[in-house]
C-alpha atoms as a PDB file:
ATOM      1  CA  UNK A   1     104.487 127.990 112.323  1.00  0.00           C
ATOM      2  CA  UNK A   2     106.868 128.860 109.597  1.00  0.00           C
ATOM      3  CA  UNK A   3     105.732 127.382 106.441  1.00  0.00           C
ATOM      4  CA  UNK A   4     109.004 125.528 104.967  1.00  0.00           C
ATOM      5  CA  UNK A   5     108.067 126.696 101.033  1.00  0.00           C
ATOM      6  CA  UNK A   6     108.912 130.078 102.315  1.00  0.00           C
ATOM      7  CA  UNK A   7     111.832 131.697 103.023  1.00  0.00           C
ATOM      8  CA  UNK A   8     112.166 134.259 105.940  1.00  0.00           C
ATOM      9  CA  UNK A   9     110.598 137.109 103.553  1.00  0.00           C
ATOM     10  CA  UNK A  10     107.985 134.994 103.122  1.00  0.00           C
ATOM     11  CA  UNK A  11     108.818 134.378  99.213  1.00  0.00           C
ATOM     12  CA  UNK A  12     108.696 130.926  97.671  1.00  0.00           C
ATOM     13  CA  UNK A  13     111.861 129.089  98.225  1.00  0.00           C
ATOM     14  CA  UNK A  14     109.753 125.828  97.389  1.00  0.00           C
ATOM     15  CA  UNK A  15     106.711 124.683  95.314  1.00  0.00           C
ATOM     16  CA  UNK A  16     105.936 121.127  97.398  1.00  0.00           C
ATOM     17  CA  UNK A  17     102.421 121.324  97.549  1.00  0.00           C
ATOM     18  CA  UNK A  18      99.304 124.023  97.491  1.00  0.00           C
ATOM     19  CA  UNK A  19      97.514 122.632 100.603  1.00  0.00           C
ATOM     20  CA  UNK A  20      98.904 125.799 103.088  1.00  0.00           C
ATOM     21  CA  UNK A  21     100.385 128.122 100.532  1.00  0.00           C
ATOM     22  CA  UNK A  22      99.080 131.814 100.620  1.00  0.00           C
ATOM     23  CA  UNK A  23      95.996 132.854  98.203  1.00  0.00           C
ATOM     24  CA  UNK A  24      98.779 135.963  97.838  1.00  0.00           C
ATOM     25  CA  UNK A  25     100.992 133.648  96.484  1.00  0.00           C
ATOM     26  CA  UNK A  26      98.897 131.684  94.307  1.00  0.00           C
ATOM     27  CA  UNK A  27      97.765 134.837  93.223  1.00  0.00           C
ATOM     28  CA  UNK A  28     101.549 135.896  92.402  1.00  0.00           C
ATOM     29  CA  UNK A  29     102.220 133.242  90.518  1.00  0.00           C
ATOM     30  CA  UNK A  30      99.108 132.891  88.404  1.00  0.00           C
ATOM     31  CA  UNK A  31     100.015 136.900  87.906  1.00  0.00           C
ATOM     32  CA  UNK A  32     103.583 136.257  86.635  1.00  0.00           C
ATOM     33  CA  UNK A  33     102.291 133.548  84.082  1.00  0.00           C
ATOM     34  CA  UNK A  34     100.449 136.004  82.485  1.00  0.00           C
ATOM     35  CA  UNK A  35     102.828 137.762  80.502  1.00  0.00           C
ATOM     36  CA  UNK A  36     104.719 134.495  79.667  1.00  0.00           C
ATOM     37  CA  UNK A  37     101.282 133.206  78.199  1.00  0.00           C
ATOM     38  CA  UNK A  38     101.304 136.160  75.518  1.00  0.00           C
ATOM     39  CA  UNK A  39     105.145 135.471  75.067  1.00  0.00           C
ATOM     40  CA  UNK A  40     104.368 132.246  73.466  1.00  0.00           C
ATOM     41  CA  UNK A  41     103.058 133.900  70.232  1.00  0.00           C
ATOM     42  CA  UNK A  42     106.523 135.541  69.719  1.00  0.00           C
ATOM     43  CA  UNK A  43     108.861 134.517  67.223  1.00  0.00           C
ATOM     44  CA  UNK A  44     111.383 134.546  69.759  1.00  0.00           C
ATOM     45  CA  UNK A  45     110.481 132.790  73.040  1.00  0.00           C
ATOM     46  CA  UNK A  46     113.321 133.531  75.460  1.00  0.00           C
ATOM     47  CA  UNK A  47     113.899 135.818  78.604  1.00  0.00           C
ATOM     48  CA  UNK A  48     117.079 135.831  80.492  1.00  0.00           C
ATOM     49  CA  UNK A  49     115.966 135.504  84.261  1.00  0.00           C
ATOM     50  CA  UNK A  50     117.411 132.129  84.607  1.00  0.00           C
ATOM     51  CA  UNK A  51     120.860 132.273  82.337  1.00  0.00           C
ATOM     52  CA  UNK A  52     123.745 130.708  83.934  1.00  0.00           C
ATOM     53  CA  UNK A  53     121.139 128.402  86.016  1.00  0.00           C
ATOM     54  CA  UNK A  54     121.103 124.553  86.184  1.00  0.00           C
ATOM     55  CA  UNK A  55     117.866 122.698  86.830  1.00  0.00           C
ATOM     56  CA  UNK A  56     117.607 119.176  86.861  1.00  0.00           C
ATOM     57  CA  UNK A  57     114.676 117.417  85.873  1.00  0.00           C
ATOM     58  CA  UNK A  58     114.889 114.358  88.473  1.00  0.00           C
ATOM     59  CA  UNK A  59     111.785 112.112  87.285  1.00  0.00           C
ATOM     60  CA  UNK A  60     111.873 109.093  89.375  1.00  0.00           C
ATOM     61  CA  UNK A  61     108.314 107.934  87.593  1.00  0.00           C
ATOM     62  CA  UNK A  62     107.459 108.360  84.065  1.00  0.00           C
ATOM     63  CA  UNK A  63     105.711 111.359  82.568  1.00  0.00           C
ATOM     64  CA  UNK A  64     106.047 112.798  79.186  1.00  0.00           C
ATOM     65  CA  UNK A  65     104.103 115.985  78.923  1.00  0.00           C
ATOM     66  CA  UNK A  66     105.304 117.144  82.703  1.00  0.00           C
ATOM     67  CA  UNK A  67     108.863 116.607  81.782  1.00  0.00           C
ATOM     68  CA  UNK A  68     108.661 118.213  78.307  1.00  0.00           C
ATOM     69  CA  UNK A  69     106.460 121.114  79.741  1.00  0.00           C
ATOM     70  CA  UNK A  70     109.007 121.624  82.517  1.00  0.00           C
ATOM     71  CA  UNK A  71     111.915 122.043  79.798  1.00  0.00           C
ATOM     72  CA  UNK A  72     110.405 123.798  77.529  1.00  0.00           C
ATOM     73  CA  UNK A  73     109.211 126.140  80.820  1.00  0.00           C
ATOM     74  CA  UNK A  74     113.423 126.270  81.672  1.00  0.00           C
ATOM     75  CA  UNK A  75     114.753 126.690  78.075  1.00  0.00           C
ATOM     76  CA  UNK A  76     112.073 129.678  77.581  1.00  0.00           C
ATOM     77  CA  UNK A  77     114.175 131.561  80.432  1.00  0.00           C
ATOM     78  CA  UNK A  78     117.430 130.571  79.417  1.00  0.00           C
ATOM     79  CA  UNK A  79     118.385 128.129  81.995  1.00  0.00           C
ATOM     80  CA  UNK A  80     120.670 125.554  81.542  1.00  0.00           C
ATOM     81  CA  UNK A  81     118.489 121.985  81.478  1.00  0.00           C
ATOM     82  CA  UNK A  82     119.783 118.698  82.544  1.00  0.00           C
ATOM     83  CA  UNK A  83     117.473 115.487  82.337  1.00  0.00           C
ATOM     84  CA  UNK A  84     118.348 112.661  84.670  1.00  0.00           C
ATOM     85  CA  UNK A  85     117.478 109.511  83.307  1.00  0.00           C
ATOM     86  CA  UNK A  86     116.987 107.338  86.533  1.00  0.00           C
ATOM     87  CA  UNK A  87     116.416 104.406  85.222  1.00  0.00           C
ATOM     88  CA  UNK A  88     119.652 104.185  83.975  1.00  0.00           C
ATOM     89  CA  UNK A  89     121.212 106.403  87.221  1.00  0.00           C
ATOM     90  CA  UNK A  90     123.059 105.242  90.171  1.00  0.00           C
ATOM     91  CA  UNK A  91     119.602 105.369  92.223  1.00  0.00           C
ATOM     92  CA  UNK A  92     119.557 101.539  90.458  1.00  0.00           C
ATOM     93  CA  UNK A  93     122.693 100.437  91.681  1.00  0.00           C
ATOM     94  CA  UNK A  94     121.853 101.180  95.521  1.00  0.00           C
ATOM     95  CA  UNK A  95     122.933 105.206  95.867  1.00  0.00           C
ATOM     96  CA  UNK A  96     120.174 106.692  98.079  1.00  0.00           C
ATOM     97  CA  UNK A  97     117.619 109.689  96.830  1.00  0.00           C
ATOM     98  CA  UNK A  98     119.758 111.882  99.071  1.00  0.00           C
ATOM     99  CA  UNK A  99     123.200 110.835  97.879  1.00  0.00           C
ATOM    100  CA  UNK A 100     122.040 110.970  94.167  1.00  0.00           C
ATOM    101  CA  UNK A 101     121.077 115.201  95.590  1.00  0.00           C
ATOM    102  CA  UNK A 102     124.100 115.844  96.847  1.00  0.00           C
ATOM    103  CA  UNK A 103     126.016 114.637  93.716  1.00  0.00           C
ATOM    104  CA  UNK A 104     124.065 117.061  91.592  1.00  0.00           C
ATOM    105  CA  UNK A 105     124.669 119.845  94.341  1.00  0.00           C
ATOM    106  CA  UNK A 106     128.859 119.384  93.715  1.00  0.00           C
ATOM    107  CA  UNK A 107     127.765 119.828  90.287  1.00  0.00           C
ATOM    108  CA  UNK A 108     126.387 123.041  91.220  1.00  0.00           C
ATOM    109  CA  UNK A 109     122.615 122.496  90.321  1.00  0.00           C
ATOM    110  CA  UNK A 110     120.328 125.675  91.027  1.00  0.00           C
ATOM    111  CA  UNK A 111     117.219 123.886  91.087  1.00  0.00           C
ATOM    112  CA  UNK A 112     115.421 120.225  91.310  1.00  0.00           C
ATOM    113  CA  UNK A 113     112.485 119.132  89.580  1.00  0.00           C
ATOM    114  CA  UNK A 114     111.521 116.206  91.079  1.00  0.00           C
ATOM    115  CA  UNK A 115     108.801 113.350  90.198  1.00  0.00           C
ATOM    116  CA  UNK A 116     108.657 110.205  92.371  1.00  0.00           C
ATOM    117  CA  UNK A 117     106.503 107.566  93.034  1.00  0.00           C
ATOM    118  CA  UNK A 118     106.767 108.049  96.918  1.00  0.00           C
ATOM    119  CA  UNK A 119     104.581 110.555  98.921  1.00  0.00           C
ATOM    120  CA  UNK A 120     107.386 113.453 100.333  1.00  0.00           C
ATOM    121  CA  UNK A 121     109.914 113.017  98.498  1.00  0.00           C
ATOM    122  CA  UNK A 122     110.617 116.121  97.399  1.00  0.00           C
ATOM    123  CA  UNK A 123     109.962 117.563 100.665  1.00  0.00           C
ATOM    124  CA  UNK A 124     112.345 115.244 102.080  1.00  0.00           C
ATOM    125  CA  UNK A 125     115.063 116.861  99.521  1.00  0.00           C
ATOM    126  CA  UNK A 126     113.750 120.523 100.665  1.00  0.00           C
ATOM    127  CA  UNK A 127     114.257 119.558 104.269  1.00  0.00           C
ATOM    128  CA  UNK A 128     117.765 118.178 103.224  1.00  0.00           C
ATOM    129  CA  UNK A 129     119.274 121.041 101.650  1.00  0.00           C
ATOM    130  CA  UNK A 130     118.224 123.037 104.511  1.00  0.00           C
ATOM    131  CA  UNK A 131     119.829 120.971 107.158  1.00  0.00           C
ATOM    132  CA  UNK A 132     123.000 121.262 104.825  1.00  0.00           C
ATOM    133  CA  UNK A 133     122.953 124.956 104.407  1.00  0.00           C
ATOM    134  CA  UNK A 134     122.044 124.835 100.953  1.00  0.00           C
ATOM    135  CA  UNK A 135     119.208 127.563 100.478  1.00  0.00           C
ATOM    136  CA  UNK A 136     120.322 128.595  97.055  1.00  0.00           C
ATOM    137  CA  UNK A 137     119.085 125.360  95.569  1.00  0.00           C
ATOM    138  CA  UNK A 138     115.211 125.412  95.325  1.00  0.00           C
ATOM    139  CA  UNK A 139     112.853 122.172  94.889  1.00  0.00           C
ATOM    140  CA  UNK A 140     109.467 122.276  92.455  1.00  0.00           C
ATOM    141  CA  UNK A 141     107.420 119.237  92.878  1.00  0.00           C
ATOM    142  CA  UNK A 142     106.575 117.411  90.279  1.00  0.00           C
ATOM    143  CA  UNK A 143     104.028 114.892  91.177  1.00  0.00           C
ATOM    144  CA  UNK A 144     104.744 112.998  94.256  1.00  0.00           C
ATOM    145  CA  UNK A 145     102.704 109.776  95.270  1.00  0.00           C
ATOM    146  CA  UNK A 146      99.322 110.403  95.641  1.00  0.00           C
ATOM    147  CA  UNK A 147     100.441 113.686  97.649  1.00  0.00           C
ATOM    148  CA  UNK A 148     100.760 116.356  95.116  1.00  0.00           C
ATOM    149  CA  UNK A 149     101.255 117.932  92.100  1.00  0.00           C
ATOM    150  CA  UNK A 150     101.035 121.855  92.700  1.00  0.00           C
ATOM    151  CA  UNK A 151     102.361 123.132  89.407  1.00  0.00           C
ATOM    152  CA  UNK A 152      98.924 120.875  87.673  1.00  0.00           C
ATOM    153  CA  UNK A 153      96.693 122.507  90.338  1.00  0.00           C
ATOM    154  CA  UNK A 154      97.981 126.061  89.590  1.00  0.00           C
ATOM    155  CA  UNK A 155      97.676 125.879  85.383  1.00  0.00           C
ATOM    156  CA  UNK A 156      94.507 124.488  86.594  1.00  0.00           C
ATOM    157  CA  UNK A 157      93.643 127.880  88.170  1.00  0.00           C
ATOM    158  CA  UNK A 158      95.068 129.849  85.875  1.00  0.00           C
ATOM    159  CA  UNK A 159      93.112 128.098  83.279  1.00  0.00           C
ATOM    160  CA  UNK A 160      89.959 128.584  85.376  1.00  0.00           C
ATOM    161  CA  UNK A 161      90.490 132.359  85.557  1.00  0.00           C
ATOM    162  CA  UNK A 162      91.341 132.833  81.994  1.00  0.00           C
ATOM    163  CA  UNK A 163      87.661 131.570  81.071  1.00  0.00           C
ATOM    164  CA  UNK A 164      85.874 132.736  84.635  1.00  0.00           C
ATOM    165  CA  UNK A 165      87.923 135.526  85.381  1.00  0.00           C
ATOM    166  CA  UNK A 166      86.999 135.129  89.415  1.00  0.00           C
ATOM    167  CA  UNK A 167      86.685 132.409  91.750  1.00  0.00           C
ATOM    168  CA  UNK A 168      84.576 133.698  94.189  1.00  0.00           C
ATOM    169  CA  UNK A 169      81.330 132.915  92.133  1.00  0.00           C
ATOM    170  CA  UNK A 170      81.988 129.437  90.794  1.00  0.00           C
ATOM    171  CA  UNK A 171      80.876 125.816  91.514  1.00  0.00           C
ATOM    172  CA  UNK A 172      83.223 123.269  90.610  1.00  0.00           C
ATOM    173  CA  UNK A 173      83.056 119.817  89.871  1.00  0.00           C
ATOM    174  CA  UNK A 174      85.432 117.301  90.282  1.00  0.00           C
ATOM    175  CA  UNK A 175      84.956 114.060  88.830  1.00  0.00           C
ATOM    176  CA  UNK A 176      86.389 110.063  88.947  1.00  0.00           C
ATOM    177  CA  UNK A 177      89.351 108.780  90.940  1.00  0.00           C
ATOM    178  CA  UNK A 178      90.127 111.013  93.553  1.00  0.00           C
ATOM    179  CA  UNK A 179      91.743 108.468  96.002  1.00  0.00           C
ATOM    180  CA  UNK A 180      94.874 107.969  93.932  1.00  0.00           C
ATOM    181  CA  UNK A 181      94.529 111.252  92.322  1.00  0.00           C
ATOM    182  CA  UNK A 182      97.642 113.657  93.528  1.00  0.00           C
ATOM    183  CA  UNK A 183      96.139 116.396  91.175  1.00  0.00           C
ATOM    184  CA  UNK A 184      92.694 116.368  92.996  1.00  0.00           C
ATOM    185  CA  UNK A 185      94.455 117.188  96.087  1.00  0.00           C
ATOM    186  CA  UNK A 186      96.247 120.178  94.782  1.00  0.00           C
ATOM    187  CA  UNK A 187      93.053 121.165  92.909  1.00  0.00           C
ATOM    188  CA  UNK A 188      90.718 121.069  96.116  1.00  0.00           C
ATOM    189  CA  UNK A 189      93.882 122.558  98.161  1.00  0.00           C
ATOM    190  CA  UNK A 190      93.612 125.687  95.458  1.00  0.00           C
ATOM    191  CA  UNK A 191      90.261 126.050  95.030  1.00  0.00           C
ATOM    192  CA  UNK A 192      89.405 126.276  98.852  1.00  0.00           C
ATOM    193  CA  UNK A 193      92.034 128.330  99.422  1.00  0.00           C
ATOM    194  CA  UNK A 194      91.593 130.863  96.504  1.00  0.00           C
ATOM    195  CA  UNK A 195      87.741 131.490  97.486  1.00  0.00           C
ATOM    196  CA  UNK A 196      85.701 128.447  95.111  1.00  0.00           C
ATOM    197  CA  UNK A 197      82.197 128.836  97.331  1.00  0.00           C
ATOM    198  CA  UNK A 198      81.577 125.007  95.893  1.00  0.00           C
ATOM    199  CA  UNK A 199      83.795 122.008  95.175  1.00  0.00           C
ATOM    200  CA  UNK A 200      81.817 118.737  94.309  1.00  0.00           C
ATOM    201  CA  UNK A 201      83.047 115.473  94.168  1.00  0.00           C
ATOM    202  CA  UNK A 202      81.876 112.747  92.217  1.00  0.00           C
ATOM    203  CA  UNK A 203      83.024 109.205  91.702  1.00  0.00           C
ATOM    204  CA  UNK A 204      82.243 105.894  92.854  1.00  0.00           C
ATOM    205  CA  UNK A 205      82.360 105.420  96.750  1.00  0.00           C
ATOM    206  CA  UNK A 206      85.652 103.151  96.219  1.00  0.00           C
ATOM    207  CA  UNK A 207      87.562 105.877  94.437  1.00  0.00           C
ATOM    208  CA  UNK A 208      87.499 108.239  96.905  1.00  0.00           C
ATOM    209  CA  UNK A 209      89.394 109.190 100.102  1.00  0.00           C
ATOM    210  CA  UNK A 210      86.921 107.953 103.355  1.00  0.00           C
ATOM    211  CA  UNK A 211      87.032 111.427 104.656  1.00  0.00           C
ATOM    212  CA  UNK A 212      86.781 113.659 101.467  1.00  0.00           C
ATOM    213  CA  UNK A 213      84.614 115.988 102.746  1.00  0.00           C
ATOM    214  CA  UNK A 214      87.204 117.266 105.810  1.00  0.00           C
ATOM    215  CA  UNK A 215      89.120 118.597 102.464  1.00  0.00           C
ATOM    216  CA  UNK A 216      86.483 121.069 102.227  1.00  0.00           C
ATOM    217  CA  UNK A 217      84.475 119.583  99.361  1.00  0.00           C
ATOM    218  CA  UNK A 218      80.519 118.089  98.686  1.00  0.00           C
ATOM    219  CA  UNK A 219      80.369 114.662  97.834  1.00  0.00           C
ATOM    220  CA  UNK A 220      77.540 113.681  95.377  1.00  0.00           C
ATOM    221  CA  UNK A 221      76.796 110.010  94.856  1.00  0.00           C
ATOM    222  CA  UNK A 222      75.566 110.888  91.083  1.00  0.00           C
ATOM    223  CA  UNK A 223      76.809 112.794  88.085  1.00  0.00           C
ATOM    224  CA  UNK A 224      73.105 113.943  87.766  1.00  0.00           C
ATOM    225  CA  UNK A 225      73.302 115.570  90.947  1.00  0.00           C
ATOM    226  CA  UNK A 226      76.772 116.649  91.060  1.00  0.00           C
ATOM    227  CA  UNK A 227      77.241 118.509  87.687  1.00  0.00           C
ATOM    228  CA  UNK A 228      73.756 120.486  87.662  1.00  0.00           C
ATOM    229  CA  UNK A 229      74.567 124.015  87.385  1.00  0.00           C
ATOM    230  CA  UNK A 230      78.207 123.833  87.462  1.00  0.00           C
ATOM    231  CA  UNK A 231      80.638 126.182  85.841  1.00  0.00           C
ATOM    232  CA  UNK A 232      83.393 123.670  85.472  1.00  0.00           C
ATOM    233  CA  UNK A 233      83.746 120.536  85.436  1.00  0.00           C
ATOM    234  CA  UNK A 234      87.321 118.948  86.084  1.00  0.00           C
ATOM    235  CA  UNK A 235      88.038 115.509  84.691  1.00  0.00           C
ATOM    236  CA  UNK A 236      90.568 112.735  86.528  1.00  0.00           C
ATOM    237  CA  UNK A 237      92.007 110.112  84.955  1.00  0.00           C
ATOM    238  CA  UNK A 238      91.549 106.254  86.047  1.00  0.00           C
ATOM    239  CA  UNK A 239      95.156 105.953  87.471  1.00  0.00           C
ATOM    240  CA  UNK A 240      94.931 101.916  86.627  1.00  0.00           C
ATOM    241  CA  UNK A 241      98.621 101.809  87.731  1.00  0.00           C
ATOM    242  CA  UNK A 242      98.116 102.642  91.700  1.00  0.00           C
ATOM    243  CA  UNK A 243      95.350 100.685  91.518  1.00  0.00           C
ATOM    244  CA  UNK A 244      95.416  97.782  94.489  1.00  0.00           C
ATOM    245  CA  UNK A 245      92.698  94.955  94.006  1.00  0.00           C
ATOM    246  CA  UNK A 246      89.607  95.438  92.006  1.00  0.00           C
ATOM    247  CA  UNK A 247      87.854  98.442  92.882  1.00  0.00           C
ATOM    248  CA  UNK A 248      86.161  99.115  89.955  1.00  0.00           C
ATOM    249  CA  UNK A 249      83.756  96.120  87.580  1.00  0.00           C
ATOM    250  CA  UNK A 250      84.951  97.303  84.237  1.00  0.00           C
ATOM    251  CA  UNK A 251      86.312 100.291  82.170  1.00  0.00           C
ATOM    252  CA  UNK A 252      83.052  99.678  79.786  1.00  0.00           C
ATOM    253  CA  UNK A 253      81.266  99.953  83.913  1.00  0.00           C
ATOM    254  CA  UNK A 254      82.491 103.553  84.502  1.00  0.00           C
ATOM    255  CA  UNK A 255      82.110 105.061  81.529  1.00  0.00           C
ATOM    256  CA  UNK A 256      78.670 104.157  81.906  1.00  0.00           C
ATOM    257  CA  UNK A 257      77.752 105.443  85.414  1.00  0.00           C
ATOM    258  CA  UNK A 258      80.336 108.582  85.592  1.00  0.00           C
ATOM    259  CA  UNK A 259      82.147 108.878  82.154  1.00  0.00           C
ATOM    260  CA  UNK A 260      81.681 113.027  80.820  1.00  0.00           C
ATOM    261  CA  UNK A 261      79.169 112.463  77.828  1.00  0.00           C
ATOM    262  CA  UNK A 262      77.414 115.141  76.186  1.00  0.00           C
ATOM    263  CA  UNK A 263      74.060 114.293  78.119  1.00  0.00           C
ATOM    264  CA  UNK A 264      75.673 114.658  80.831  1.00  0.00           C
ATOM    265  CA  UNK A 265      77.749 117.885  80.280  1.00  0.00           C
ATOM    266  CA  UNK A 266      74.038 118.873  79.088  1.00  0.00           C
ATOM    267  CA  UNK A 267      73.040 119.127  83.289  1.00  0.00           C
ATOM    268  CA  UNK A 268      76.179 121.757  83.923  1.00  0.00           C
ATOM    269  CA  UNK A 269      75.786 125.630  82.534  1.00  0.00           C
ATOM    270  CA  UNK A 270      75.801 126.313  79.253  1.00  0.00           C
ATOM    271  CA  UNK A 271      79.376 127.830  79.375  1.00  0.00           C
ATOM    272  CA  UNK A 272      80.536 125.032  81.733  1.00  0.00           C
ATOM    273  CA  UNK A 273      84.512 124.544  81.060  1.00  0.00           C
ATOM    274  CA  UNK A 274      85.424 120.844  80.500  1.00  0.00           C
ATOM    275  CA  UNK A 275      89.443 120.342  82.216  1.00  0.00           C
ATOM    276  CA  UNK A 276      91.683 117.265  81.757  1.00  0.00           C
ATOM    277  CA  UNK A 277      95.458 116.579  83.428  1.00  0.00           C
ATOM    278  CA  UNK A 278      96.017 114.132  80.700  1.00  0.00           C
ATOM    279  CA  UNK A 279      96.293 111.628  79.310  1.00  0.00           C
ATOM    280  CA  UNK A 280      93.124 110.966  78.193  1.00  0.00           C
ATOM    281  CA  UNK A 281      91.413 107.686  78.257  1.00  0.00           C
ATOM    282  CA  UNK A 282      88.649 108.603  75.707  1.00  0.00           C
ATOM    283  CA  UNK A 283      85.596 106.255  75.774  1.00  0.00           C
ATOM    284  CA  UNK A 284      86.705 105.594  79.936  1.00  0.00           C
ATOM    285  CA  UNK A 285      86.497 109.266  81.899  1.00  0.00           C
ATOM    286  CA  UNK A 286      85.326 110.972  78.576  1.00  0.00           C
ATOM    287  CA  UNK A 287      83.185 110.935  75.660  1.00  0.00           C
ATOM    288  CA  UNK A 288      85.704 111.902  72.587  1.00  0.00           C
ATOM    289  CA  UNK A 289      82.509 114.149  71.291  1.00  0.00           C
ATOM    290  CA  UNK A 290      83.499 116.267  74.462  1.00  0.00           C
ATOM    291  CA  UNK A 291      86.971 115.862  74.863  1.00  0.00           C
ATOM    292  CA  UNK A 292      87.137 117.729  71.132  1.00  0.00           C
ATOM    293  CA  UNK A 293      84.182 119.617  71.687  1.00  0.00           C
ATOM    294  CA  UNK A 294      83.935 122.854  71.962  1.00  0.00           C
ATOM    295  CA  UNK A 295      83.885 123.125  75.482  1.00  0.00           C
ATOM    296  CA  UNK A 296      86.909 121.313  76.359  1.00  0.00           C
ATOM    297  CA  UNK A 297      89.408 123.744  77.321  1.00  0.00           C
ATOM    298  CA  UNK A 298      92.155 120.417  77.767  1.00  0.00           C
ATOM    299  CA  UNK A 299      94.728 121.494  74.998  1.00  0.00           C
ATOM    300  CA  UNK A 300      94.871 125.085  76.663  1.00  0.00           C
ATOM    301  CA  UNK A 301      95.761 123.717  80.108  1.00  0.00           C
ATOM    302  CA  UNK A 302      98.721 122.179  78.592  1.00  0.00           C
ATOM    303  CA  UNK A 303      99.773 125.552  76.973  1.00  0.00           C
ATOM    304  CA  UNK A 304      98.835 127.376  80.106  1.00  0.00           C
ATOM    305  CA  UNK A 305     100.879 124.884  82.008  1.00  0.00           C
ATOM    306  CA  UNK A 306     104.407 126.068  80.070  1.00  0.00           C
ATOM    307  CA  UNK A 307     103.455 129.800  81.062  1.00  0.00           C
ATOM    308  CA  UNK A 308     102.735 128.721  84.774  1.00  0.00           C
ATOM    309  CA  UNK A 309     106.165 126.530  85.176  1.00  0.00           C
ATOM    310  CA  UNK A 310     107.980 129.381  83.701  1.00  0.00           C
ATOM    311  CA  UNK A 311     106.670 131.676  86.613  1.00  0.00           C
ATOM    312  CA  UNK A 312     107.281 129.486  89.373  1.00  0.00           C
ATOM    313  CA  UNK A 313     110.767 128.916  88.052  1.00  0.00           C
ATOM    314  CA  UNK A 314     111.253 132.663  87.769  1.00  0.00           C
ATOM    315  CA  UNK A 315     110.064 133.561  91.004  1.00  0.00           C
ATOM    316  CA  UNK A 316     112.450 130.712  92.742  1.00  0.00           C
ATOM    317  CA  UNK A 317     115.189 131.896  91.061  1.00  0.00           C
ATOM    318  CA  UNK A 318     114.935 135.723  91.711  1.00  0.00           C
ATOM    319  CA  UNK A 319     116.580 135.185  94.824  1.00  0.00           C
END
C-alpha cells in the first residue's frame, strides 16, 4: 500500500506521523540535521534551500516553543514565514479548516505547519491537496490530538543518538501519561521502528492506553522495576488539559509514586540520559535536582529540535 507521506520516488512529501515511516527515512532525516546542528555555532545562521518559499505556521492549539522552534527552523533556510493567528482568523467566524487551506494556497503557500487539537487533521489537509492536484504544497505535523507529533519523536532520536550513538543496544524508558501523550506515540513509533530492543512503560494503570503493549512496548507497574538498568529515561508531561474526570488523586500523589527523583534515577545506568518535551512541571513528573542535573539532556532536545525541523523542511522542499 502506498504510504501517503511519500511521493512516487518514495521521498517525503509529508511528515504526519512516524508510526509507518521507513527506518531509511528516519535515518535521512536525523542525517541531514546533523550539519544544521554544527551550523548553529556560526555567526551567520542562514542557508538558501528554502528562499522564495512560504510556510505557514497554522497552530490551531497553543504552543510556544513548537511554534518558535519551527520559525526559527524556516528563517535559518531563508524561507519566507507567515504565522496565522487563529484565534483571531476566519476559522472563528465559521470558515472550515479546508476553506481557511485553500485561501492560503491562492496565496501561494509552499508549505503548512499545522497544530490542532483534533486527531488527523493535518492528514486530512495532506489528503486535500492531493485530491486538488496540489502536490507542490507539503504538510509537517505539528502535534495533532493525541495522534502525533513526529518532528518531537525525531529530535528525540536524534538526541538519543548524539549521547548513545546506536539504537540497537538500548533500553528505554518511558515514563507518566502516555494515554493523552501524542509524543509517546511518535516516540514508541520511532524507537520500534529504528531497532530499540526495549521500550518500557511506566505510569499509573489510568494513564495509559488499555492495549499499550500491541505498540510494541513492556509495561511495568513500578518505577523500581521499570527504570533498573536503563539507558534513557524519557519524561511526559501531565497533560492536565485533555484530562476527562479524575484520573489521578493529586499532583503531590504522582510525584510521589512515579515523579523522576534522584533515588530513583539512582536504579537506571550510571550514564542514563534524562529527556523532557517540555514544559516542565518541576516538583510533578520531575525532581528540579534532576531536571538541572547533570544528566538531563532537556535543554539540548530543544536545540536539537531547530536542527531536526530545519531538515525535514529541507528535504520537503527539495522537490
Amino acid at each position: 500500500m502506498h504510504n501517503p507521506q511519500l511521493n512516487k520516488h518514495g521521498e517525503l512529501q509529508h511528515l504526519l506521523t512516524l508510526d509507518g515511516l521507513p527506518r531509511s527515512i528516519i535515518t535521512q532525516i536525523l542525517d541531514t540535521a546533523a550539519p544544521f546542528t554544527e551550523m548553529a555555532e556560526r555567526e551567520v545562521k542562514k542557508l538558501p534551500l528554502l528562499r522564495g518559499k512560504s510556510v505557514f505556521n497554522l497552530f490551531f492549539e497553543n504552543s510556544t516553543r513548537t511554534r518558535t522552534t519551527f520559525e526559527i527552523a524556516a528563517k535559518r533556510l531563508s524561507a519566507d514565514v507567515i504565522n496565522l493567528n487563529v484565534s483571531t482568523s476566519s476559522t472563528k467566524k465559521g470558515e472550515t479548516l479546508l476553506d481557511t487551506v485553500d485561501n492560503l494556497c491562492a496565496m501561494q503557500a509552499d508549505m503548512f505547519v499545522v497544530r490542532h487539537e483534533s486527531s488527523g487533521a493535518p492528514h486530512l489537509i495532506a489528503q486535500h491537496l492531493q485530491n486538488t492536484g496540489r502536490d507542490h504544497i507539503h504538510v509537517v505535523n505539528a502535534g495533532d490530538g493525541r495522534h502525533a507529533h513526529p518532528t518531537q519523536g525525531l529530535l528525540d532520536m536524534y538526541t538519543i543518538r548524539h549521547y548513545k550513538k546506536e539504537f540497537h543496544n538500548l533500553t528505554v524508558a518511558i515514563v507518566g501519561d502516555v494515554l493523552h501523550s501524542r509524543v509517546a506515540r511518535s516516540q514508541i513509533a520511532a524507537l520500534t521502528t529504528l531497532g530499540v530492543p526495549e521500550v518500557r512503560v511506566i505510569g499509573p494503570k489510568t494513564l495509559l492506553p488499555t492495549d499499550v503493549e500491541k505498540m510494541g512496548v513492556r509495561y511495568c507497574a513500578t518505577m523500581q522495576e521499570g527504570l533498573k538498568d536503563v539507558d534513557v529515561v524519557m519524561m511526559l508531561r501531565l497533560q492536565n488539559e485533555r484530562m476527562n474526570g479524575a484520573l489521578l488523586p493529586s499532583p503531590q500523589e504522582f510525584f510521589k509514586v512515579w515523579g523522576l527523583t534522584a533515588d530513583k534515577l539512582a536504579l537506571a545506568k550510571p550514564d542514563a540520559i534524562v529527556m523532557h518535551p517540555g514544559p516542565m512541571n518541576r516538583g510533578v513528573e520531575i525532581d528540579s535536582a534532576v531536571a538541572d542535573g547533570g544528566q538531563a539532556v532537556i535543554l539540548p532536545q530543544v536545540t536539537f529540535g531547530i536542527a531536526v525541523r530545519m531538515a525535514v523542511m529541507s528535504m520537503l522542499g527539495s522537490h
